[in-house]
Protein backbone atom coordinates (compact mmCIF):
# COMPACT_ATOMS: atom_id res chain seq x y z
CA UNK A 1 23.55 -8.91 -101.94
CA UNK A 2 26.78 -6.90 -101.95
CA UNK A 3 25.69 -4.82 -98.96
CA UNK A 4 25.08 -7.72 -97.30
CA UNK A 5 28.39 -9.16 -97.89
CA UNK A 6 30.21 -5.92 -96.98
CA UNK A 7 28.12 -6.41 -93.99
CA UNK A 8 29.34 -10.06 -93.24
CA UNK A 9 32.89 -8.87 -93.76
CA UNK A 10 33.22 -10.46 -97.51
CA UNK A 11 32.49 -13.72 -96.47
CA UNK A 12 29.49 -15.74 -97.44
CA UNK A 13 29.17 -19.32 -95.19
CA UNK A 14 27.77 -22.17 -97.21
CA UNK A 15 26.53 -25.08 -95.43
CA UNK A 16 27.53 -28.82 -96.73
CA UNK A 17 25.14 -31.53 -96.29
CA UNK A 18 26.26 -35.05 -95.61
CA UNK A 19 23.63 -37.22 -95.70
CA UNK A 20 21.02 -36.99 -98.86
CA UNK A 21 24.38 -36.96 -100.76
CA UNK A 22 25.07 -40.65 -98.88
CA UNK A 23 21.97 -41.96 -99.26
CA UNK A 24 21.73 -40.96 -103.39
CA UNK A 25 25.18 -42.34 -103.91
CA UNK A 26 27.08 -43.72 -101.67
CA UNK A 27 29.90 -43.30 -99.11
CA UNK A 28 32.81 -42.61 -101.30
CA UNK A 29 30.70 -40.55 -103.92
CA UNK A 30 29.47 -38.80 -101.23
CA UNK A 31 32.42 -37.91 -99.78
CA UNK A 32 34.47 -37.28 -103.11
CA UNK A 33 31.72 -34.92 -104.84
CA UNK A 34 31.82 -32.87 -101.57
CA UNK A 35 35.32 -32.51 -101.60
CA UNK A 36 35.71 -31.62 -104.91
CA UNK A 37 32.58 -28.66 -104.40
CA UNK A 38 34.94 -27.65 -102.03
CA UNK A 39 37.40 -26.72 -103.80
CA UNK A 40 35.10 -25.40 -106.86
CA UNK A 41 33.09 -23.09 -104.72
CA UNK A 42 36.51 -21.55 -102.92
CA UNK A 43 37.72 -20.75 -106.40
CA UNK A 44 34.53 -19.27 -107.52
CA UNK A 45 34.52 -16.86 -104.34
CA UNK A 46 38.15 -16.24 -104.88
CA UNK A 47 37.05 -14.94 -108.67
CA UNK A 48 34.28 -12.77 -106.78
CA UNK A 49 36.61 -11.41 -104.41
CA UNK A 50 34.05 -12.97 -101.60
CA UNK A 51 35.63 -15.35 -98.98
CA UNK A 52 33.75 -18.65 -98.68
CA UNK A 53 33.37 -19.80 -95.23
CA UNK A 54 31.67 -23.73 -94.68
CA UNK A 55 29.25 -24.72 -92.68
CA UNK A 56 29.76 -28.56 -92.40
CA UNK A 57 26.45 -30.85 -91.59
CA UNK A 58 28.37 -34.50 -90.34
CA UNK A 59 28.72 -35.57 -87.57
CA UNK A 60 27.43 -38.73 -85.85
CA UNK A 61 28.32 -41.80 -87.99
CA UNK A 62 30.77 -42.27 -91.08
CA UNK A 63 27.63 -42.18 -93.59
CA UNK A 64 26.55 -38.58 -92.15
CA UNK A 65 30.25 -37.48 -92.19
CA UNK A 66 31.36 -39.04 -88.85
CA UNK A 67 35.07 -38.75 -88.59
CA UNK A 68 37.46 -37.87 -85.78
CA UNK A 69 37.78 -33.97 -85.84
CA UNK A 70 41.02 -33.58 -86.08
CA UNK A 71 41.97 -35.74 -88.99
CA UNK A 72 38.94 -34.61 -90.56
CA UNK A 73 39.95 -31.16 -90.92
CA UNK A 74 42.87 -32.05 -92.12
CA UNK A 75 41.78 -33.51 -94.54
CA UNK A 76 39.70 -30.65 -95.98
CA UNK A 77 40.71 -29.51 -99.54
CA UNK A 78 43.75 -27.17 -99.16
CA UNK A 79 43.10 -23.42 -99.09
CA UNK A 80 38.96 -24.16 -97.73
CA UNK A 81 39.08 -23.74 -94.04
CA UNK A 82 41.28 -19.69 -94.06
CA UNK A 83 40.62 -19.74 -90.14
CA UNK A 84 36.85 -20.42 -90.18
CA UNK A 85 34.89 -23.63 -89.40
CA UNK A 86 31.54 -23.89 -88.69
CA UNK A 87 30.33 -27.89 -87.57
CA UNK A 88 27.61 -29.31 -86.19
CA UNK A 89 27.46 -31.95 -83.80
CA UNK A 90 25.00 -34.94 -83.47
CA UNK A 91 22.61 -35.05 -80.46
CA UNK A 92 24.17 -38.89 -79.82
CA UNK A 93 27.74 -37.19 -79.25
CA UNK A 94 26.83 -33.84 -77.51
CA UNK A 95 27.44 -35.61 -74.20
CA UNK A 96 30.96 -37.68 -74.74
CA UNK A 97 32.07 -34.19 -75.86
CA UNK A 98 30.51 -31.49 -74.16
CA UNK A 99 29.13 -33.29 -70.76
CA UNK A 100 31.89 -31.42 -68.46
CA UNK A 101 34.41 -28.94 -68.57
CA UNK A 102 37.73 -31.30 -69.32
CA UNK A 103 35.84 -32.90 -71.91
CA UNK A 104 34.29 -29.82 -73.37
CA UNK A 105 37.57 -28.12 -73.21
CA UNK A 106 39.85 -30.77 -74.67
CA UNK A 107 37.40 -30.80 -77.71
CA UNK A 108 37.01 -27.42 -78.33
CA UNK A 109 41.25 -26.95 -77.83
CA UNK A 110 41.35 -29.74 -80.73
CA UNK A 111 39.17 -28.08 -83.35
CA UNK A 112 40.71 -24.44 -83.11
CA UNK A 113 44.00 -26.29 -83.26
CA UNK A 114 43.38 -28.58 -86.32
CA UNK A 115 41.62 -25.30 -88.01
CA UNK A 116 45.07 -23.29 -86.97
CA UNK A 117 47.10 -25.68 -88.21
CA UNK A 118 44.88 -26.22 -92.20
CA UNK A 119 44.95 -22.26 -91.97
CA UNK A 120 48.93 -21.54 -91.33
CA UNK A 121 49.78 -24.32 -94.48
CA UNK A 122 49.68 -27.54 -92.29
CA UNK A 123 47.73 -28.48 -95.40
CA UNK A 124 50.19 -27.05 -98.36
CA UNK A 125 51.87 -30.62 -98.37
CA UNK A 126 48.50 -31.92 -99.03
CA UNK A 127 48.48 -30.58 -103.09
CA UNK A 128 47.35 -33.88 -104.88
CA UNK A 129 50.20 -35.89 -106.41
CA UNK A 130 49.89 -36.30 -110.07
CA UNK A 131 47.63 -38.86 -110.08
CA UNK A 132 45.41 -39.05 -107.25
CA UNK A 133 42.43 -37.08 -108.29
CA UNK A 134 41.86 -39.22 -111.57
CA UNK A 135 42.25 -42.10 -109.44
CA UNK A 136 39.72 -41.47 -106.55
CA UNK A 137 37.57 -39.52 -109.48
CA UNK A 138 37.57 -43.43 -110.96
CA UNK A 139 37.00 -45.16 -108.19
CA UNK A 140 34.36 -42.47 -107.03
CA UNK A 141 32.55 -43.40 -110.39
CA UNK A 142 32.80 -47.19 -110.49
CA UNK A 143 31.58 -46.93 -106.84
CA UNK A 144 28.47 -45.31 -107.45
CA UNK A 145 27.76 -47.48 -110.05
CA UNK A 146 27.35 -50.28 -107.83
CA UNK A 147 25.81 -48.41 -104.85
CA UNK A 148 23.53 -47.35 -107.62
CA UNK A 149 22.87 -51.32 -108.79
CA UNK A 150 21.99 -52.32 -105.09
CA UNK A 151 19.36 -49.46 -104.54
CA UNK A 152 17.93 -49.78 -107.70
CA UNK A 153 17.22 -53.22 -107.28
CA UNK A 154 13.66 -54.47 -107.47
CA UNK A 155 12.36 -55.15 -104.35
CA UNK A 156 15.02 -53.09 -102.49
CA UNK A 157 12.50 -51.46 -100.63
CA UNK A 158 10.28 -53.99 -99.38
CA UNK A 159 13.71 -56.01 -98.65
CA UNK A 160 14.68 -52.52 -96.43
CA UNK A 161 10.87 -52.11 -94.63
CA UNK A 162 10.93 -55.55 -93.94
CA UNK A 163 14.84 -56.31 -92.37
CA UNK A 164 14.94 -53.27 -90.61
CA UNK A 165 13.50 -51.51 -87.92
CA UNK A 166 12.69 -48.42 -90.19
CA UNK A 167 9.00 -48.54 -89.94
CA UNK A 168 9.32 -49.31 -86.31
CA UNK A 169 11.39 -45.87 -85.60
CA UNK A 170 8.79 -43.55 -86.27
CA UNK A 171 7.33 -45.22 -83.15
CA UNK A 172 10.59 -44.01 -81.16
CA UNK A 173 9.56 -40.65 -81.37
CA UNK A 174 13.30 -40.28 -82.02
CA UNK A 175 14.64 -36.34 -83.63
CA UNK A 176 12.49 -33.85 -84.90
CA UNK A 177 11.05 -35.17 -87.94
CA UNK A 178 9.34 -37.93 -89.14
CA UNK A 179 11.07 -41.02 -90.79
CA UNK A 180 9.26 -40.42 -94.17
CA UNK A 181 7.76 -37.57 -95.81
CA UNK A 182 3.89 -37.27 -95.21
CA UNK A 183 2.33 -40.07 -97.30
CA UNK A 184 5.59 -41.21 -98.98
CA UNK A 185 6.61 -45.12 -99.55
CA UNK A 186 9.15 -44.57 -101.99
CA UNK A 187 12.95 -44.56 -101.18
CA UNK A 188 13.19 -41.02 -102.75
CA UNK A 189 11.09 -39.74 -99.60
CA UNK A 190 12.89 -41.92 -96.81
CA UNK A 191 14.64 -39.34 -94.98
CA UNK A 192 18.46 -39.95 -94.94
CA UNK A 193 18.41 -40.29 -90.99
CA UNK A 194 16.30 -43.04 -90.59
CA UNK A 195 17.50 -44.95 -93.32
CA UNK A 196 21.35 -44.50 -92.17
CA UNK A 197 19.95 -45.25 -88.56
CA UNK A 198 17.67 -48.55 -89.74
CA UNK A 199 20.85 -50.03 -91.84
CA UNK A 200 22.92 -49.43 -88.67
CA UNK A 201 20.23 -51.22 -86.21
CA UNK A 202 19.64 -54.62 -88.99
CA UNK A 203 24.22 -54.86 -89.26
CA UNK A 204 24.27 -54.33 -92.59
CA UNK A 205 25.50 -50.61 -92.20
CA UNK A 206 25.98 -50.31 -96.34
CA UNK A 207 25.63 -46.86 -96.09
CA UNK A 208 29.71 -46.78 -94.58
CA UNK A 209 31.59 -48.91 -97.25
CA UNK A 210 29.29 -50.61 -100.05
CA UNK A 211 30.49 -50.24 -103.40
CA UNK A 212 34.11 -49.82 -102.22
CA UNK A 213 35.01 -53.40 -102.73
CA UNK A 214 33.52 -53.40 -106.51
CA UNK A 215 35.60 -50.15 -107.15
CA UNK A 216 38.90 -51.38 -106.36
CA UNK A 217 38.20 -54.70 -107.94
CA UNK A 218 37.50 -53.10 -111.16
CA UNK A 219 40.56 -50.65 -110.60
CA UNK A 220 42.88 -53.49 -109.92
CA UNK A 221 41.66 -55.20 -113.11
CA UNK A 222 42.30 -52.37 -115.06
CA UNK A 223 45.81 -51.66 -113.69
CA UNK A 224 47.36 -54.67 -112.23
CA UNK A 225 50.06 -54.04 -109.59
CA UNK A 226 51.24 -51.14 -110.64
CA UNK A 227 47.69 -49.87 -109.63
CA UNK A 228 47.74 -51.91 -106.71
CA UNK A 229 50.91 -50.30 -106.31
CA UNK A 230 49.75 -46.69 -106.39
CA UNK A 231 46.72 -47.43 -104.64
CA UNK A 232 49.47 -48.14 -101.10
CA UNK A 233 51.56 -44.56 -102.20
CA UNK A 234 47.97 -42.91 -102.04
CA UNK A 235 47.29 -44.70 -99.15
CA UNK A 236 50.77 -43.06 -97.29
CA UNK A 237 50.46 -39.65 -98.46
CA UNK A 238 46.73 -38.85 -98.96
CA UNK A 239 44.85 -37.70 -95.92
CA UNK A 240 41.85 -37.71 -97.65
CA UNK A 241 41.99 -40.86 -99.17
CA UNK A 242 43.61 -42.38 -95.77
CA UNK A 243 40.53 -40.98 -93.81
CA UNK A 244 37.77 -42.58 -96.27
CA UNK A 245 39.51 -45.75 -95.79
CA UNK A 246 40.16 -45.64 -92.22
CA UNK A 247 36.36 -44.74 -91.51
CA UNK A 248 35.36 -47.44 -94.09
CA UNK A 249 37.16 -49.75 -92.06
CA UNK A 250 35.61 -48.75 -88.68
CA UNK A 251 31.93 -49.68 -90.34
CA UNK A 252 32.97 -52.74 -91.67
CA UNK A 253 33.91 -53.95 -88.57
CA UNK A 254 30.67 -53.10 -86.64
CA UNK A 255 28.71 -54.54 -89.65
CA UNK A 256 27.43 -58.35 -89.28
CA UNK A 257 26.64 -60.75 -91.74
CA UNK A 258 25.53 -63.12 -89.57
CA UNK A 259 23.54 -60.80 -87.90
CA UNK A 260 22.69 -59.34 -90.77
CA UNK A 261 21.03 -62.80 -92.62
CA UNK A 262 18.98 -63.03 -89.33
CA UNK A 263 17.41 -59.85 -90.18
CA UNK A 264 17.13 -60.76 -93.93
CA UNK A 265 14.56 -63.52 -92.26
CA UNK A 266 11.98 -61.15 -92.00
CA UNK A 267 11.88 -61.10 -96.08
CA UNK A 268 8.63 -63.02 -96.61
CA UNK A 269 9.84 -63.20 -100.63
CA UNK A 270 12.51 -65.80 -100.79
CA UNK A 271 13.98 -64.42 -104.54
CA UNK A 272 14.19 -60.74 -103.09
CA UNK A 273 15.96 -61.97 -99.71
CA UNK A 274 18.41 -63.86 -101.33
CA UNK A 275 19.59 -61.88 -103.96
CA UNK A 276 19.96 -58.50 -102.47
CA UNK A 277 21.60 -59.98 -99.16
CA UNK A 278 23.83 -61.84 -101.26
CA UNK A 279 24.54 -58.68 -103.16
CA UNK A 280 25.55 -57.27 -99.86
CA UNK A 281 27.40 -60.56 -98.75
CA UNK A 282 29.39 -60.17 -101.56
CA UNK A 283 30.00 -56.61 -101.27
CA UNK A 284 31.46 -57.06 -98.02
CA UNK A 285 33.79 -59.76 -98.06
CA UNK A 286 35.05 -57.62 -101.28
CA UNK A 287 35.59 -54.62 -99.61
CA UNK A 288 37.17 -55.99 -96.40
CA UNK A 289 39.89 -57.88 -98.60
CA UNK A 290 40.57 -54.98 -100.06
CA UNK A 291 40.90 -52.55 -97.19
CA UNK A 292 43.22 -55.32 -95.53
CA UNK A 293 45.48 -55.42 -97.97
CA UNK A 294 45.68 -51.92 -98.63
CA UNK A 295 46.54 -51.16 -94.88
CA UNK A 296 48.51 -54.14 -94.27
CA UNK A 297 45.90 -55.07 -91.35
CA UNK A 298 45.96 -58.70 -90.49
CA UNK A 299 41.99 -58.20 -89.14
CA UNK A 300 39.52 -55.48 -88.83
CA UNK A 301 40.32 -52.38 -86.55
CA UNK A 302 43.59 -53.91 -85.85
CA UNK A 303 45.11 -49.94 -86.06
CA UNK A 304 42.42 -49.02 -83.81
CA UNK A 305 42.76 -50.58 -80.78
CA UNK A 306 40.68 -48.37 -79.10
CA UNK A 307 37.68 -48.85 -81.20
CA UNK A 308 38.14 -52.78 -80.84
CA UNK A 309 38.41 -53.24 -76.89
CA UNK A 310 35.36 -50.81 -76.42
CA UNK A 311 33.39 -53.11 -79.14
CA UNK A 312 34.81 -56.31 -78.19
CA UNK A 313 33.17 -55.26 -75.02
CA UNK A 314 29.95 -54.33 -75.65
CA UNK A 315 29.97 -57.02 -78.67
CA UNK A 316 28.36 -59.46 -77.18
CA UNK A 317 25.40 -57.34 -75.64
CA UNK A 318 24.43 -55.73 -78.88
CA UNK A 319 24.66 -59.35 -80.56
CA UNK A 320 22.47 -60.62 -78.02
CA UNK A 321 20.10 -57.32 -78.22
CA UNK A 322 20.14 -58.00 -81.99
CA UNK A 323 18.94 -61.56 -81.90
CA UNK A 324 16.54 -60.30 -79.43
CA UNK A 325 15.32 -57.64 -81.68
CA UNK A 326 14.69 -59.85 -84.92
CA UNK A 327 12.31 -62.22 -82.69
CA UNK A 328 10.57 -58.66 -81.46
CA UNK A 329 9.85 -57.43 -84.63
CA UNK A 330 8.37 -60.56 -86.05
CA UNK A 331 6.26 -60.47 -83.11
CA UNK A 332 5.30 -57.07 -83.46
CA UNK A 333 4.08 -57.38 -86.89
CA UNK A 334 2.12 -60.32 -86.21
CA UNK A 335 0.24 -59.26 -83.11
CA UNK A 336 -3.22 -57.43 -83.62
CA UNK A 337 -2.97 -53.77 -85.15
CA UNK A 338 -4.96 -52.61 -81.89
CA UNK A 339 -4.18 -55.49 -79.58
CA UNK A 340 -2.86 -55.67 -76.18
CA UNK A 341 -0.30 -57.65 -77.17
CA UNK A 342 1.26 -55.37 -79.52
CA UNK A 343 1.18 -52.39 -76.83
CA UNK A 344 3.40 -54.87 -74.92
CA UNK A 345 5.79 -55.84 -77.32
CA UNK A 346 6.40 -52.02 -78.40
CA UNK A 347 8.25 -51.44 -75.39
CA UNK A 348 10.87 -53.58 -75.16
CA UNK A 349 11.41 -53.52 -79.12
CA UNK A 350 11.83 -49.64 -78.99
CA UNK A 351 14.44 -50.19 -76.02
CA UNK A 352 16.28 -52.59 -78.08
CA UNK A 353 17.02 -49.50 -80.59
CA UNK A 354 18.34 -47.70 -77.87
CA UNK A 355 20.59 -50.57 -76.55
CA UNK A 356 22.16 -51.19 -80.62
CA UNK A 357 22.51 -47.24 -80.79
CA UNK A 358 23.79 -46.98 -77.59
CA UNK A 359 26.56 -49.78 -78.52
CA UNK A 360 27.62 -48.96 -81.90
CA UNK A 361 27.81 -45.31 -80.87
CA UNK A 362 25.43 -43.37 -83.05
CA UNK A 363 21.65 -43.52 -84.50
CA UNK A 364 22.19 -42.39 -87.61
């Protein structure tokens, strides 16, 4: 082990996965537990006298780790990049990043500048105030819990096979692995891909914010304004925190609950359907009067005003594809196993996929 360190110049790379992480507990679990690894395993190397180089896994959407680059790495733990970043990047981006030179150039210019900057003590500012962990360690918790609730309800997963394209995707012959684990039904052995991907195609896209709006509900009980007040300072001078909430944001405004309850109509059980969408319901309107008031927004994606005119453009297509999609699948399930009719359905269902990727930006 040591020679191969003294080999690899002290430094030992550890890759960070985003999505299993996402899919057990959450986006803001996900996220915090990472972060705070982070920081553990840097201190543990520094003890060792190894440096610890990461490998980050995200990419793609905010429930894989999605985030713009630059803010992203600065918004690493202070003292973990030391010059070296190692990132992949989703098949679904490669091309608005890399397909020509200006492109590929600009991109590349930005991530050896925001690693530069994290490396030279653009970061040192970024020392917690007294306060912050314990609060996002709360939040983190209290968030969980109720990511937890909604996965572990009965009849989750015949509410997710059944308002969602997940079965479907295998059929898109879409990555390099299958959807599930050979002979699996249970949730444990759904891939985190496909289930990130199938919540993104049915508008729910809980993977990006749920259990946010319970955790600052619960906070603000707790603490009253002067939590609501520290909540806004954290807000300000947090990147990290800023970040979760800025990406949190993003997927709440491509999420649809109207869209959404059209896909819940696939539920043959009426009890299941009901209560788990109006869990998510719920959930949402929670978490978007929440992340309102905490940025000061008047609507969703308001501060992003590129994000809304590209969506507002495309909105209507995707809606339409949606719709489209929901009277596809019903059909497609219905038909003959072996039929004729099924072979011709197939086709334009695994097109609409495409079309709702293509428009929200990502598969999964």
């Amino acid at each position: 082990m040591r020679r191969a360190l003294r080999a690899n110049g002290h430094t030992q790379e550890i890759m960070l996965g985003y999505s299993d992480s996402n899919k057990d507990g959450g986006f803001l679990a996900s996220s915090w537990e990472l972060y705070k690894a982070q920081e553990r395993l840097v201190e543990a190397g520094r003890k060792a006298g190894v440096r610890i180089a990461f490998f980050h896994g995200r990419g793609g959407s905010v429930s894989r780790g999605g985030a713009p680059a630059g803010r992203a790495i600065a918004a690493q733990p202070p003292g973990t990049v030391g010059g070296r970043l190692r990132v992949t990047e989703q098949g679904e981006v490669v091309s608005s990043k890399f397909a020509n030179r200006g492109s590929a150039l600009h991109n590349l210019e930005l991530l050896a500048a925001s690693v530069l900057a994290h490396s030279l003590g653009g970061a040192r500012d970024e020392r917690p105030a007294p306060g912050h962990h314990e609060t996002i360690e709360a939040l983190s918790g209290l968030s969980l819990a109720s990511f937890r609730k909604l996965i572990e309800q009965p009849g989750l997963i015949d509410y997710f096979n059944a308002a969602s394209p997940v079965e479907e995707l295998a059929l898109l012959k879409l990555g390099s692995r299958p959807a599930r684990r050979f002979g699996a039904k249970a949730l444990s052995d759904l891939r985190a891909i496909p289930w990130v991907f199938a919540w993104s195609q049915n508008r729910h896209l809980v993977t990006g914010w749920y259990g946010l709006g319970t955790a600052f509900d619960a906070f603000l009980k707790f603490r009253g304004e002067e939590g609501r007040a520290h909540l806004r300072e954290m807000f300000e001078r947090s990147r990290f925190f800023r970040l979760l909430i800025d990406e949190a944001e993003k997927t709440l405004y491509l999420s649809d609950m109207g869209i959404a309850r059209l896909y819940a109509g696939l539920v043959p059980d009426e009890e299941t359907r009901e209560r788990i969408l109006g869990m998510i319901e719920a959930e949402h309107a929670r978490t978007v009067d929440h992340v309102l008031a905490l940025s000061g927004s008047r609507v969703l994606a308001e501060r992003f005003p590129m994000l809304s005119r590209r969506i507002e453009h495309v909105r209507p297509m995707i809606d339409r594809t949606n719709r489209m999609q929901v009277d596809l699948l019903r059909e497609f399930r219905a038909a003959p196993q072996d039929g004729e009719a099924r072979d011709a359905i197939l086709s334009p269902l695994l097109l609409s996929m495409n079309v709702i990727a293509g428009g929200l930006g990502w598969t999964g």
